[in-house]
Protein backbone atom coordinates (compact mmCIF):
# COMPACT_ATOMS: atom_id res chain seq x y z
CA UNK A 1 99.91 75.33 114.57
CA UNK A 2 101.51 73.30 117.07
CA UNK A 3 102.27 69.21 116.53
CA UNK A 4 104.77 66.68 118.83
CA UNK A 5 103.49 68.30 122.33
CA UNK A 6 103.97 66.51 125.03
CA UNK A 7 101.38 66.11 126.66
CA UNK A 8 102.64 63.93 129.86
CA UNK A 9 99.64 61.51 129.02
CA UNK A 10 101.28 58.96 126.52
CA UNK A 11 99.94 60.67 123.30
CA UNK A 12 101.07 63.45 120.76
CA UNK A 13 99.01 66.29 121.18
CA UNK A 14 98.36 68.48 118.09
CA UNK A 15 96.90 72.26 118.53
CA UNK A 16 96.25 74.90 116.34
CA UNK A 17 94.94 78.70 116.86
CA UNK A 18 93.60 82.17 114.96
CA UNK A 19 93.18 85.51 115.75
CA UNK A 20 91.51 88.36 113.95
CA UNK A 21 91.14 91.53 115.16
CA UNK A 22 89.45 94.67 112.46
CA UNK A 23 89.48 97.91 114.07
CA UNK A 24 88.54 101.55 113.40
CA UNK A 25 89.32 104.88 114.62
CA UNK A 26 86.90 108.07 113.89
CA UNK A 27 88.75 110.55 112.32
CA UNK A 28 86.61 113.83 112.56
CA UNK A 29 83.75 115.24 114.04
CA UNK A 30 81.99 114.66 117.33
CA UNK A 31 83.50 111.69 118.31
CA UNK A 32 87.07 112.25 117.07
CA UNK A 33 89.00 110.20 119.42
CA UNK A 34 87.04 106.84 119.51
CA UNK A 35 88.48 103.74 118.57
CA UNK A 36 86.40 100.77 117.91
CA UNK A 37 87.89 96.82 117.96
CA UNK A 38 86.37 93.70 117.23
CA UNK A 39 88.25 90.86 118.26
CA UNK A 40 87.62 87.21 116.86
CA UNK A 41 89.80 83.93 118.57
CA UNK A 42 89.85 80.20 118.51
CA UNK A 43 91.98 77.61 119.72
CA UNK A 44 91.81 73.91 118.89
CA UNK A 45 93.47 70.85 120.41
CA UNK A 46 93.30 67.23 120.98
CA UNK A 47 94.77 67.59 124.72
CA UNK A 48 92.90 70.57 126.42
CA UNK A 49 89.56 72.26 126.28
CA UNK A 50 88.68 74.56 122.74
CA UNK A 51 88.43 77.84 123.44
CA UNK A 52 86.20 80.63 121.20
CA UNK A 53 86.06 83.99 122.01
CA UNK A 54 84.72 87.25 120.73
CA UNK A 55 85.86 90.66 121.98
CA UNK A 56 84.26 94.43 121.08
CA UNK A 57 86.42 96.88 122.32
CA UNK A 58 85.48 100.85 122.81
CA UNK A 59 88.83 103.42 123.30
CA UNK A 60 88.60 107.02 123.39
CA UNK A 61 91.20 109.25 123.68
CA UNK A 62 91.36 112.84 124.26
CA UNK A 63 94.39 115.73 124.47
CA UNK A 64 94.72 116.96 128.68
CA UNK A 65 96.59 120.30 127.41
């Protein structure tokens, strides 16, 4: 949370902003290695555009030697 910007434009802007992410990571098996992430984010203020976003995210990792 954000309050007394100055916003150059005469007022007092105010903003406020969350992020969640939840991830998981398989363990075993045949796709040992893969990471999964869901990302969740939103932004609110009373001197620039909102912004919501949602993210998936695949990683997979593997051992070269």
């Amino acid at each position: 949370t954000g309050n007394n910007v100055d916003t150059g434009q005469g007022y007092e802007g105010r903003d406020r902003e969350r992020d969640l992410d939840i991830g998981y990571a398989v363990q075993s098996g045949v796709l040992k290695g893969l990471g999964i992430r869901l990302r969740n984010a939103m932004a609110r203020s009373n001197y620039r555009s909102d912004i919501d976003e949602n993210r998936l995210t695949l990683v997979y990792t593997w051992q070269l030697l």
